[in-house]
C-alpha atoms as a PDB file:
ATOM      1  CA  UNK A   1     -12.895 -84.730  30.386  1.00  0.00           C
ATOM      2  CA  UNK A   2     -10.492 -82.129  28.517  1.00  0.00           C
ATOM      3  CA  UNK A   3     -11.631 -79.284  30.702  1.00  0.00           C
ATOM      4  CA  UNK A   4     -10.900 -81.614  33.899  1.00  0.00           C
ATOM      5  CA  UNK A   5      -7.441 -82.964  32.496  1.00  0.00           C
ATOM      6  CA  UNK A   6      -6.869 -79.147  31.655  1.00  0.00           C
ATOM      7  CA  UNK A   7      -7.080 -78.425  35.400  1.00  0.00           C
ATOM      8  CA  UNK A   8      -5.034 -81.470  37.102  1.00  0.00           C
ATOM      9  CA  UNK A   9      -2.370 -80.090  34.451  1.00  0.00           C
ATOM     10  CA  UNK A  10      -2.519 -76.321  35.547  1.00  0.00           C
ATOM     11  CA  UNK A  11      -3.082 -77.003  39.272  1.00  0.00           C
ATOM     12  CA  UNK A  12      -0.886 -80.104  39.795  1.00  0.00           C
ATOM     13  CA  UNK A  13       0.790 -82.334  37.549  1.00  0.00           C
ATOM     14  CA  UNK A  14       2.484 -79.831  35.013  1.00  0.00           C
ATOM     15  CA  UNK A  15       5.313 -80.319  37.280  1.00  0.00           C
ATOM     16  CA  UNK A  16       5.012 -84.050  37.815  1.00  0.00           C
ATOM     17  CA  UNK A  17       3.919 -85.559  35.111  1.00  0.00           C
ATOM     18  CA  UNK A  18       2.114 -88.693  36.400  1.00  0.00           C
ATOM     19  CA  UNK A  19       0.562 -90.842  33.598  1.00  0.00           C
ATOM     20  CA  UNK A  20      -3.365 -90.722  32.855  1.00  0.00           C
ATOM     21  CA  UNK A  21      -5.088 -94.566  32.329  1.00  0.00           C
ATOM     22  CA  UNK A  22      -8.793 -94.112  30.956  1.00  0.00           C
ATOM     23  CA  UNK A  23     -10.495 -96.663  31.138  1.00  0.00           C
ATOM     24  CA  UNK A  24     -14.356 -97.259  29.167  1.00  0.00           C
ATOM     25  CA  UNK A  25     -16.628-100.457  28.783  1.00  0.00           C
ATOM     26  CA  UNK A  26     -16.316 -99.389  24.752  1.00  0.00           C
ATOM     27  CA  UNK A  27     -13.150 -98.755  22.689  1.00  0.00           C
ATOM     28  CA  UNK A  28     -12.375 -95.055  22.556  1.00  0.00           C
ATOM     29  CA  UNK A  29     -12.151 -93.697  19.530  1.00  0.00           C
ATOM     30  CA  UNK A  30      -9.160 -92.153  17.556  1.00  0.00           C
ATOM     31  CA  UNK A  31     -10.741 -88.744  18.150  1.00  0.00           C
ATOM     32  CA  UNK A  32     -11.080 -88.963  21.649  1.00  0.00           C
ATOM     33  CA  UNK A  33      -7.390 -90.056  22.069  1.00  0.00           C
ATOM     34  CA  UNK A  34      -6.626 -87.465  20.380  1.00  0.00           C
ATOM     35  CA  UNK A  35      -7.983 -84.883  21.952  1.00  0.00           C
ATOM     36  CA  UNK A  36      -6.811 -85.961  25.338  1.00  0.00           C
ATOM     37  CA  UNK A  37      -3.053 -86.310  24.460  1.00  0.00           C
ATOM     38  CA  UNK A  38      -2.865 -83.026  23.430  1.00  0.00           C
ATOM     39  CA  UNK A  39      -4.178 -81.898  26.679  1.00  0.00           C
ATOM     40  CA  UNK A  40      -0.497 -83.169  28.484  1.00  0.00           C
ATOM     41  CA  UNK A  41       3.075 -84.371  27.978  1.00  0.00           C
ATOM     42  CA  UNK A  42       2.049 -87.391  30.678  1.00  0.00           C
ATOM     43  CA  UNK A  43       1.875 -90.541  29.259  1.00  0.00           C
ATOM     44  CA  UNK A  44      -1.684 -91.713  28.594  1.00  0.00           C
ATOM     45  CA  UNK A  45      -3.442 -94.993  28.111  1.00  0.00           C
ATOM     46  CA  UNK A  46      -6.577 -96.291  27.342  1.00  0.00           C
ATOM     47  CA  UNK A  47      -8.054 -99.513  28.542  1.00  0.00           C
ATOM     48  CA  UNK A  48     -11.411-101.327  27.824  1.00  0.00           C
ATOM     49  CA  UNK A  49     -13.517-102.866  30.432  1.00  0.00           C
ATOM     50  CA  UNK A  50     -15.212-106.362  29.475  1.00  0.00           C
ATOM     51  CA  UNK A  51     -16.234-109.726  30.143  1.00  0.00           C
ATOM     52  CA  UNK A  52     -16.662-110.200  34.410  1.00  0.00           C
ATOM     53  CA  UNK A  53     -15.763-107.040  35.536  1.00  0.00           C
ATOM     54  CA  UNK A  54     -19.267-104.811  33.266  1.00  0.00           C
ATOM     55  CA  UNK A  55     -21.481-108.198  32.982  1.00  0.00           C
ATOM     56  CA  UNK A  56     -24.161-109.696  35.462  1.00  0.00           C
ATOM     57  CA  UNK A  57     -22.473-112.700  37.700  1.00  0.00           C
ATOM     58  CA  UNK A  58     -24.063-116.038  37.319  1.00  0.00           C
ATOM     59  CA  UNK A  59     -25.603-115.648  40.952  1.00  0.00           C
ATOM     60  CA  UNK A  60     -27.504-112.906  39.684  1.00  0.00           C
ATOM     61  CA  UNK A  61     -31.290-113.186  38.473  1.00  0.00           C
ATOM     62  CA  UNK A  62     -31.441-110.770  35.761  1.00  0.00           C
ATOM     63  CA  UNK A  63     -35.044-110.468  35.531  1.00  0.00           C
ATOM     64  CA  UNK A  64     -35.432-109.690  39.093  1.00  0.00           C
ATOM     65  CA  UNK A  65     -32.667-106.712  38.489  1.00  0.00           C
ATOM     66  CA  UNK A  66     -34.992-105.504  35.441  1.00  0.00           C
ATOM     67  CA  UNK A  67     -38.337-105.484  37.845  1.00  0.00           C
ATOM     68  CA  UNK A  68     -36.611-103.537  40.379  1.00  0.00           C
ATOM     69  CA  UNK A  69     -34.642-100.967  38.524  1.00  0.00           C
ATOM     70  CA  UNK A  70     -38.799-100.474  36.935  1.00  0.00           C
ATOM     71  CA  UNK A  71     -39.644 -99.907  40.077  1.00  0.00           C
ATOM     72  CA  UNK A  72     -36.794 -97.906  40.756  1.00  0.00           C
ATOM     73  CA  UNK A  73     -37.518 -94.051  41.881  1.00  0.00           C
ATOM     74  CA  UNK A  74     -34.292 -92.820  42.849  1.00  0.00           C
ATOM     75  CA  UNK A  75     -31.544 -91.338  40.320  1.00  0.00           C
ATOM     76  CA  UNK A  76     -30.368 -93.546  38.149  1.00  0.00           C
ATOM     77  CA  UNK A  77     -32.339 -96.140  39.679  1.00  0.00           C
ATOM     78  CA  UNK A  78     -33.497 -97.303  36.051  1.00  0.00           C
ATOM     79  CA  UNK A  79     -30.356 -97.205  34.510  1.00  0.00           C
ATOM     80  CA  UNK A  80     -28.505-100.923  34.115  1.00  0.00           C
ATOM     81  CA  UNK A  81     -24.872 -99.380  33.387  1.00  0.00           C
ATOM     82  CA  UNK A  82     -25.032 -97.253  36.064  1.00  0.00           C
ATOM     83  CA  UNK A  83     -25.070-100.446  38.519  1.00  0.00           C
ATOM     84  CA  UNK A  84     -22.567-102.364  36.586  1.00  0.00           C
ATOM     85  CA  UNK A  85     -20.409 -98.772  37.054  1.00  0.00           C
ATOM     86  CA  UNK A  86     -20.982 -98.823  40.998  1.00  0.00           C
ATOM     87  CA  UNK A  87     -19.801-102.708  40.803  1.00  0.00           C
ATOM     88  CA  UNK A  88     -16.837-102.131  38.842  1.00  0.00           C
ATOM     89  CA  UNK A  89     -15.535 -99.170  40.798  1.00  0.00           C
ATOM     90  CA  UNK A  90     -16.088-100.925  43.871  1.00  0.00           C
ATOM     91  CA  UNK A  91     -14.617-104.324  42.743  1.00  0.00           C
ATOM     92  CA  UNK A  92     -12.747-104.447  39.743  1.00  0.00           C
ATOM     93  CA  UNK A  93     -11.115-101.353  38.609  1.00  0.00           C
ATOM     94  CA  UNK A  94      -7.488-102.068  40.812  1.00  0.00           C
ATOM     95  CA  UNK A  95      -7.853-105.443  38.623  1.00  0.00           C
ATOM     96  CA  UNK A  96      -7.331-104.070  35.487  1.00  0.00           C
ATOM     97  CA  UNK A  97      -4.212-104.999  34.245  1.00  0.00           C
ATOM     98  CA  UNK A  98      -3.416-101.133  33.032  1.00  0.00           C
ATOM     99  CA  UNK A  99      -2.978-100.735  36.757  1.00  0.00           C
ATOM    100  CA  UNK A 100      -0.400-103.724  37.530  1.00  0.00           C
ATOM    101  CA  UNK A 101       2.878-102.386  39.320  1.00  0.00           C
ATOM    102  CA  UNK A 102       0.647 -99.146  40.725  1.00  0.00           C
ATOM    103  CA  UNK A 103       1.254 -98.280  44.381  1.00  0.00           C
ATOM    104  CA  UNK A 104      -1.484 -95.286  44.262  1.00  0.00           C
ATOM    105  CA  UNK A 105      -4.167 -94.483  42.231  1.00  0.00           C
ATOM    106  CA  UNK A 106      -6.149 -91.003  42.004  1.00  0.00           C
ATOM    107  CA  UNK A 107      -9.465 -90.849  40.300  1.00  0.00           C
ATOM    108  CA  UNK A 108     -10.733 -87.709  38.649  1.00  0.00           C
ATOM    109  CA  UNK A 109     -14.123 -87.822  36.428  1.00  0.00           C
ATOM    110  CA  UNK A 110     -15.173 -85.665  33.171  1.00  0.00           C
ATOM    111  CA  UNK A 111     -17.193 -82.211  34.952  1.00  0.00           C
ATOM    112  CA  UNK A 112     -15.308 -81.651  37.880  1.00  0.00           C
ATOM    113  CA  UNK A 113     -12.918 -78.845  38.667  1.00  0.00           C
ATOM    114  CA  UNK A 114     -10.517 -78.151  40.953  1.00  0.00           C
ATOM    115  CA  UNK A 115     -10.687 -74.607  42.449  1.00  0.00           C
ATOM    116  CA  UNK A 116      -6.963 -74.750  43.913  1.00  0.00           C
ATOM    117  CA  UNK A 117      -3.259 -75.225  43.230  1.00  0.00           C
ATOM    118  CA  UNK A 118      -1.384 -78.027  44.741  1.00  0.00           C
ATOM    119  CA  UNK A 119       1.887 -77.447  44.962  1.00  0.00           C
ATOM    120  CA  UNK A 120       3.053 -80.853  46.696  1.00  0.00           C
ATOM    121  CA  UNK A 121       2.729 -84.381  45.936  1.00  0.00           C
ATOM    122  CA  UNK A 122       0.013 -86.215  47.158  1.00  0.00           C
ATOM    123  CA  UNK A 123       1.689 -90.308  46.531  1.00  0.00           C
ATOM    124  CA  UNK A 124       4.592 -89.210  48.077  1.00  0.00           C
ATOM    125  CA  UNK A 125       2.853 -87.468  50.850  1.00  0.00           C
ATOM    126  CA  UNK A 126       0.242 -90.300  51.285  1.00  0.00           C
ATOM    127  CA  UNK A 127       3.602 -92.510  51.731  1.00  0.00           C
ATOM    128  CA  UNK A 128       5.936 -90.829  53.859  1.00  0.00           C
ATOM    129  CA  UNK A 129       2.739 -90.436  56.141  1.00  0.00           C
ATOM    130  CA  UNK A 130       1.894 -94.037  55.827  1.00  0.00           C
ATOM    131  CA  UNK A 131      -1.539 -93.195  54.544  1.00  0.00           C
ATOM    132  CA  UNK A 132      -3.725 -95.621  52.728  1.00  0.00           C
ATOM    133  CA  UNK A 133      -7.277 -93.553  52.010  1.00  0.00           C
ATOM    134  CA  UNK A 134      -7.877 -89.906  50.719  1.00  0.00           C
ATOM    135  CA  UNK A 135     -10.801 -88.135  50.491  1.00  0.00           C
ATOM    136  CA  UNK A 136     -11.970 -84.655  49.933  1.00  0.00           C
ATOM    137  CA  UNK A 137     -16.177 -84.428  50.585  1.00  0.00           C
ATOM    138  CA  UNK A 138     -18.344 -86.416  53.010  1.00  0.00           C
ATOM    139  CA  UNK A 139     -21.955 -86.600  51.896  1.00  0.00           C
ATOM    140  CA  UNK A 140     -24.673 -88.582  53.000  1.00  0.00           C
ATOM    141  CA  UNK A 141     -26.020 -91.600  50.500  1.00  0.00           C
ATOM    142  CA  UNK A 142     -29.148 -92.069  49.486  1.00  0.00           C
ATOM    143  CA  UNK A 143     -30.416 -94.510  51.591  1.00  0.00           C
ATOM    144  CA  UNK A 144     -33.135 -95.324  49.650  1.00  0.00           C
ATOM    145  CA  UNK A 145     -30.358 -96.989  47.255  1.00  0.00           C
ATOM    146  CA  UNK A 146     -28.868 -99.352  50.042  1.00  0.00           C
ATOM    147  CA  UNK A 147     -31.973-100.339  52.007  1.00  0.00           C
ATOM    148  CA  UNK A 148     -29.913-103.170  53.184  1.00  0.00           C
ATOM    149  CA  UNK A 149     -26.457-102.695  52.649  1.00  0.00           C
ATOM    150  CA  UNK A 150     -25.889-102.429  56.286  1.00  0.00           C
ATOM    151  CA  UNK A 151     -27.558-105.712  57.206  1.00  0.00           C
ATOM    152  CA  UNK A 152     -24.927-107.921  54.491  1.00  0.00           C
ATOM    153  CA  UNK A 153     -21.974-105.655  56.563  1.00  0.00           C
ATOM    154  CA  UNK A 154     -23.056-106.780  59.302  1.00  0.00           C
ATOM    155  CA  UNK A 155     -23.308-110.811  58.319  1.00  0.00           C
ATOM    156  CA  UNK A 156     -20.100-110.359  56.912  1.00  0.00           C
ATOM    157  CA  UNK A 157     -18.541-108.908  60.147  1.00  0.00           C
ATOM    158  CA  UNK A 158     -19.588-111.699  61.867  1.00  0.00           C
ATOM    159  CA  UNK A 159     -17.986-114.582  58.996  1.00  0.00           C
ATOM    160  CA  UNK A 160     -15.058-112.523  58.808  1.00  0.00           C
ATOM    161  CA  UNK A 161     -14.280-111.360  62.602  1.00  0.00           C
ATOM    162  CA  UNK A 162     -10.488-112.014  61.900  1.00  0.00           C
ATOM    163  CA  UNK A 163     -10.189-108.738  58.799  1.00  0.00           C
ATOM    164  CA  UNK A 164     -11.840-106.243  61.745  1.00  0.00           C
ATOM    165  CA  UNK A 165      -9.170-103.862  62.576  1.00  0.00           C
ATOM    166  CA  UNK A 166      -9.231-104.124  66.402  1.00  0.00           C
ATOM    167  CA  UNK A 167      -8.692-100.221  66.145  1.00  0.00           C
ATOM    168  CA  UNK A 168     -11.077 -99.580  63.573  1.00  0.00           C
ATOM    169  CA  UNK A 169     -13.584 -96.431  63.275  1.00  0.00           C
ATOM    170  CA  UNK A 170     -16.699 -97.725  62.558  1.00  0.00           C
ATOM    171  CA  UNK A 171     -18.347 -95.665  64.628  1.00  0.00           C
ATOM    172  CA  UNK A 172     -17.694 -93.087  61.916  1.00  0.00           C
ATOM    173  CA  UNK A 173     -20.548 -95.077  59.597  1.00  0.00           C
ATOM    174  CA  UNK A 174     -22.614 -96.613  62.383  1.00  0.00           C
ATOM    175  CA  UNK A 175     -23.120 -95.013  66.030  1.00  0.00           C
ATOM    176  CA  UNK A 176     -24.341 -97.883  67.866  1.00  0.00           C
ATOM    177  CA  UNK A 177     -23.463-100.486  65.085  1.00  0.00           C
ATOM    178  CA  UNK A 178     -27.258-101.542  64.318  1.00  0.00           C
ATOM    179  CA  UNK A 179     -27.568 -99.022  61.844  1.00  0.00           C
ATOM    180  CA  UNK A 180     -25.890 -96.864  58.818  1.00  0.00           C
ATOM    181  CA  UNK A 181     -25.444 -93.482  59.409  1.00  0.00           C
ATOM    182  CA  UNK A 182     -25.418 -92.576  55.361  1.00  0.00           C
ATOM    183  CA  UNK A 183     -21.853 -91.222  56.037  1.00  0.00           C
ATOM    184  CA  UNK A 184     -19.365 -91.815  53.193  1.00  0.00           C
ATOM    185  CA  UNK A 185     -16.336 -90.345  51.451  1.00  0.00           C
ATOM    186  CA  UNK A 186     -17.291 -89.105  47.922  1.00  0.00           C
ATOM    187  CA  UNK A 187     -15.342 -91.494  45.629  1.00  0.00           C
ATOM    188  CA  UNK A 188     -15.438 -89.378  42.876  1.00  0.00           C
ATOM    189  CA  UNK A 189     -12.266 -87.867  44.007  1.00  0.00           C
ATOM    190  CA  UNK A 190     -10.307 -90.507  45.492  1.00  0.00           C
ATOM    191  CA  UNK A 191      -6.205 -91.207  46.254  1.00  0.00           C
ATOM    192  CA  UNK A 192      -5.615 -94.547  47.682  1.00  0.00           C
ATOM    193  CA  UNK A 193      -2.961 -97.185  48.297  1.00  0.00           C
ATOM    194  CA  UNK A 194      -4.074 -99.635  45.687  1.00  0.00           C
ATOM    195  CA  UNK A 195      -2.446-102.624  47.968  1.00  0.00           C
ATOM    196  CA  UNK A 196      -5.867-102.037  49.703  1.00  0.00           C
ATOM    197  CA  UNK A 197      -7.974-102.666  47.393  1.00  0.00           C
ATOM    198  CA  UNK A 198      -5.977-105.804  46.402  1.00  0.00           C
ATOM    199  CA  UNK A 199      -5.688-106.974  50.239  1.00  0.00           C
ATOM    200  CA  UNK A 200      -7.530-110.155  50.775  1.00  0.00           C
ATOM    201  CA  UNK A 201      -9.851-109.007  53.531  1.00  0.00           C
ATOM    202  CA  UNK A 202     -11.251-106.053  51.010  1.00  0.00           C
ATOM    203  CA  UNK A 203     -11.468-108.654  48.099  1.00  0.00           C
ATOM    204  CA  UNK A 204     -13.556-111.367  50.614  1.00  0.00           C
ATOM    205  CA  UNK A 205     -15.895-108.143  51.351  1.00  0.00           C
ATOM    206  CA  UNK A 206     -16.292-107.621  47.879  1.00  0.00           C
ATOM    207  CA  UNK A 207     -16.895-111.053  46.654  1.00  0.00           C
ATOM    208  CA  UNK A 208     -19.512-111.372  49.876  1.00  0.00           C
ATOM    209  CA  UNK A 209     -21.507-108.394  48.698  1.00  0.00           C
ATOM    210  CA  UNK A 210     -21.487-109.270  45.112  1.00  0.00           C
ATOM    211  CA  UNK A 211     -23.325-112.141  46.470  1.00  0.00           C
ATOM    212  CA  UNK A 212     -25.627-110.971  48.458  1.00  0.00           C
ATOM    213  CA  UNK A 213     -26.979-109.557  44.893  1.00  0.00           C
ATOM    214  CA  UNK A 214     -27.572-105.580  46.264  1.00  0.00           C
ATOM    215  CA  UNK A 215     -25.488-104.193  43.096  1.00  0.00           C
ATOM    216  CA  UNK A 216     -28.193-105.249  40.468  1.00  0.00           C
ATOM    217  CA  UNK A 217     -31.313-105.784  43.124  1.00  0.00           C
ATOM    218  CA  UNK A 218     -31.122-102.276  44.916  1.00  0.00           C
ATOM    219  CA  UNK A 219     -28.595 -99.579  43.829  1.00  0.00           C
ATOM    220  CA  UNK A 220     -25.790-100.200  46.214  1.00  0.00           C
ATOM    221  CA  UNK A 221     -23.001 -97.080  45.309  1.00  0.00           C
ATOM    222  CA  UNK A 222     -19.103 -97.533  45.759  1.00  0.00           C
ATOM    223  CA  UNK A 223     -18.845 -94.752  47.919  1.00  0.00           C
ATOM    224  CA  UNK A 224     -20.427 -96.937  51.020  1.00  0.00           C
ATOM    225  CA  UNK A 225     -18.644 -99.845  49.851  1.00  0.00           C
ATOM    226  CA  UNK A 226     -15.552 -98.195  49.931  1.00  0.00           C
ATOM    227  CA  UNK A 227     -16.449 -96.293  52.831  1.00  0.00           C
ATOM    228  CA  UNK A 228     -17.665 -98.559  55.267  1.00  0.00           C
ATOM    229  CA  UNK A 229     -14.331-101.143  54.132  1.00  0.00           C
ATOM    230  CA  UNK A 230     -11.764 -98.505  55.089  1.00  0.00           C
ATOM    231  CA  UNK A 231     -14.015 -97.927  58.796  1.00  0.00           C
ATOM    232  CA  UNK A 232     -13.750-101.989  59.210  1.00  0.00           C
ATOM    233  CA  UNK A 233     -10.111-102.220  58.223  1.00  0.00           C
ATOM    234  CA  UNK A 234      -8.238 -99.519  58.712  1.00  0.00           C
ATOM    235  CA  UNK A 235      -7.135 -97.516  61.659  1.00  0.00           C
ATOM    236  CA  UNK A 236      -8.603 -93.277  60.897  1.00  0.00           C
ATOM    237  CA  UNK A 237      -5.175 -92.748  61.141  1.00  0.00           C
ATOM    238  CA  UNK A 238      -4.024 -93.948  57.973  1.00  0.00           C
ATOM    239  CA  UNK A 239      -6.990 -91.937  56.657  1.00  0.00           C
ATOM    240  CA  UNK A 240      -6.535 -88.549  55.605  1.00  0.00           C
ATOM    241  CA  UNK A 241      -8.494 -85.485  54.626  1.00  0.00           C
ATOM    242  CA  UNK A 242      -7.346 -83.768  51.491  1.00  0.00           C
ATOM    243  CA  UNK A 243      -8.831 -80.496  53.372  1.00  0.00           C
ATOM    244  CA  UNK A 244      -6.736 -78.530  51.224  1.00  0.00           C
ATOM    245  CA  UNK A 245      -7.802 -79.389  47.324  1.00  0.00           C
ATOM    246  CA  UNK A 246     -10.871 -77.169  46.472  1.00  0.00           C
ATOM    247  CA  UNK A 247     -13.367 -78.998  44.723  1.00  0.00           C
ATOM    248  CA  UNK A 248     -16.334 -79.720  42.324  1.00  0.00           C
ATOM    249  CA  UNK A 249     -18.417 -82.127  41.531  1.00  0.00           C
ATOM    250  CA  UNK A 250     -21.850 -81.389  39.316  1.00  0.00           C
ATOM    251  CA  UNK A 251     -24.186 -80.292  42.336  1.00  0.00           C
ATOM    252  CA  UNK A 252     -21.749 -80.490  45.280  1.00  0.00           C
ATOM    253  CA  UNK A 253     -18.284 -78.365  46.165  1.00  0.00           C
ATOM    254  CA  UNK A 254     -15.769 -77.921  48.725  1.00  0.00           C
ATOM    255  CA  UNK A 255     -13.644 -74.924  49.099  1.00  0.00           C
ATOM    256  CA  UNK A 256     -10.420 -75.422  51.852  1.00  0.00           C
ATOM    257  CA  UNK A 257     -10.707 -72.448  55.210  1.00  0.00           C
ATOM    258  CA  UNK A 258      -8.875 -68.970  54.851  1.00  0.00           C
ATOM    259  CA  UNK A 259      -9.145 -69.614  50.719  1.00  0.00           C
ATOM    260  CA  UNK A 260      -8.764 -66.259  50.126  1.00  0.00           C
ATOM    261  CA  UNK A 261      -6.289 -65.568  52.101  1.00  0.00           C
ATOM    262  CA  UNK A 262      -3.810 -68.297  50.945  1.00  0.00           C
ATOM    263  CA  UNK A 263      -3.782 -66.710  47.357  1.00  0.00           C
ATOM    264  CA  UNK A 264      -3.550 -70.290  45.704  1.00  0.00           C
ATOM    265  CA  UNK A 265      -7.739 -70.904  45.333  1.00  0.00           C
ATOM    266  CA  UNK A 266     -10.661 -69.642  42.988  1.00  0.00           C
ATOM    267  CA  UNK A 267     -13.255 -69.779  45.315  1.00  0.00           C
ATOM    268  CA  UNK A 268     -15.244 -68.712  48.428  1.00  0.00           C
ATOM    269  CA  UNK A 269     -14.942 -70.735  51.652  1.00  0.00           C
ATOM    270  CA  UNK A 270     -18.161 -69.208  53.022  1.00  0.00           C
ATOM    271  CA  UNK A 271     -20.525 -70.497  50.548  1.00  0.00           C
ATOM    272  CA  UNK A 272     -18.465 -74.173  49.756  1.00  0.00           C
ATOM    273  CA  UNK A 273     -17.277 -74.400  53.323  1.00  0.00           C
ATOM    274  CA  UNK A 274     -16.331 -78.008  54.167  1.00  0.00           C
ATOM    275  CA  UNK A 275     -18.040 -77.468  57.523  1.00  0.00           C
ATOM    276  CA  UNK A 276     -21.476 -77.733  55.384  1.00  0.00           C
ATOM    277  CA  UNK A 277     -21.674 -81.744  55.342  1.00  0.00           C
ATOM    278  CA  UNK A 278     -22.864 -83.483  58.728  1.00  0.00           C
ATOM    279  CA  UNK A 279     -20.205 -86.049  58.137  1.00  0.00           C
ATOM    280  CA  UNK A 280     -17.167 -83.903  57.914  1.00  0.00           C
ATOM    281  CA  UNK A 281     -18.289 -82.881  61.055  1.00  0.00           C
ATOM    282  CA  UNK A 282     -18.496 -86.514  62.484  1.00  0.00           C
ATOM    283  CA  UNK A 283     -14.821 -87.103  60.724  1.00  0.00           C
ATOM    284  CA  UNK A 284     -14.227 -84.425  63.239  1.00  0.00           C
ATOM    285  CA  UNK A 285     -15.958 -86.078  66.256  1.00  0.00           C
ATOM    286  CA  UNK A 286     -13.841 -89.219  65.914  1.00  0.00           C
ATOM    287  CA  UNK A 287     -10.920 -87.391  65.638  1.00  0.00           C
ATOM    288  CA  UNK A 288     -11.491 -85.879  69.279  1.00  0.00           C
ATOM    289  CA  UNK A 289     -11.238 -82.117  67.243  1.00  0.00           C
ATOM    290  CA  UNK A 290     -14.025 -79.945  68.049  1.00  0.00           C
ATOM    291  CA  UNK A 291     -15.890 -78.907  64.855  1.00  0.00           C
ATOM    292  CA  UNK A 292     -15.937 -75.447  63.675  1.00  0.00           C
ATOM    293  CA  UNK A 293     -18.199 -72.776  62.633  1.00  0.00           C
ATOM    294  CA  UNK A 294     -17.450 -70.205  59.305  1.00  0.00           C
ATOM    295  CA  UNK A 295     -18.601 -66.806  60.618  1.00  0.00           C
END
């Protein structure tokens, strides 16, 4: 995590100094504080993550969740704190009360790098612009992890027909609506309006999944969860593309058009094009903007 705090300081907030809050389902040790807090002149905090929000809820049969993650053949579909991860980031983390009075959040994870300089400021751009959702790469999920994610959307569109945005884009995740696409924004690099997360129609999502038990009983990510919420509740409007922040996360990078020619990135558009991943091209289809081609 000292390499990737290195970066966001040299690229980014040097000159803005927004505070780091780590947060860990153990206490972190004096070392580790250490070594962080040297890394900036931010303020930094660490949290711990307990009780509800890294446990199994009562609805939950635990020794069903066992005999499936054993049978299990996807990545990390064996591991137990992976799952209570995915349900944390996709329900609990804009609880935690190191994040009370926070308009916007950005997550950054240990391994990743970030390939250009950003000389703005995202928050305040997100806000002037009215934005709510940021994302930077556009994958396609395992579906083998969400078998039937889809099906508890769709009985939850039709308990909760009054949080649809009538000008929603959920044709982005589902072309005819019977099915999931895989499409989804890469929450490993996210910047949101936390008053999202915190908005009663996202929480009565939440809750309704948690239910439906596909956390602990399949491997359901929070990249569709968040995903697939911003499609049914927001307008793509107040969605942006942070097509400008080159990127990388272990396996996967984006690198913004013309890098080399802006002078401000460290690597080569041609080989981490963002015109690689079917679903930035779909972002582009629902956009009405034809997609392009690198030479």
């Amino acid at each position: 995590i000292r390499k990737t705090i290195r970066q966001i300081e040299d690229r980014f907030n040097r000159n803005y100094n927004y505070p780091y809050i780590f947060l860990n389902d153990k206490p972190f040790t004096d070392e580790f504080k250490k070594g962080v807090q040297v890394m900036t002149k931010a303020n930094v905090t660490f949290g711990l993550v307990e009780g509800e929000a890294w446990s199994y809820p009562s609805y939950i049969d635990k020794q069903k969740a066992a005999e499936m993650r054993k049978k299990a053949k996807y990545m990390y579909g064996k591991s137990e704190s992976y799952r209570f991860m995915c349900r944390f980031q996709s329900g609990y983390f804009y609880r935690h009360p190191l994040l009370d009075g926070l308009e916007y959040y950005w997550r950054i994870e240990p391994d990743v790098e970030y390939f250009c300089d950003i000389d703005y400021d995202p928050f305040e751009y997100m806000k002037k612009n009215k934005l709510v959702y940021g994302w930077n790469m556009a994958p396609m999920e395992f579906m083998a992890t969400i078998p039937t994610l889809w099906d508890s959307v769709l009985k939850f569109m039709d308990k909760y027909p009054q949080h649809i945005e009538p000008e929603n884009f959920i044709k982005y995740v589902s072309e005819d609506g019977k099915k999931y696409n895989g499409c989804h924004f890469w929450t490993n690099f996210e910047i949101a309006d936390l008053s999202f997360y915190r908005s009663k129609k996202y929480e009565d999502f939440f809750d309704f999944l948690d239910r439906e038990g596909g956390f602990f009983y399949e491997r359901w990510g929070d990249a569709p969860v968040h995903t697939i919420a911003a499609a049914m509740f927001l307008k793509k409007e107040q969605v942006h593309h942070f097509s400008d922040v080159g990127y990388y996360h272990p396996k996967m990078g984006f690198c913004p058009a013309n890098s080399d020619k802006i002078g401000k990135c460290i690597c080569d558009s041609k080989k981490m094009g963002e015109f690689r991943f079917k679903c930035r091209r779909r972002w582009d289809i629902i956009n009405s903007v034809k997609p392009k081609v690198l030479a």
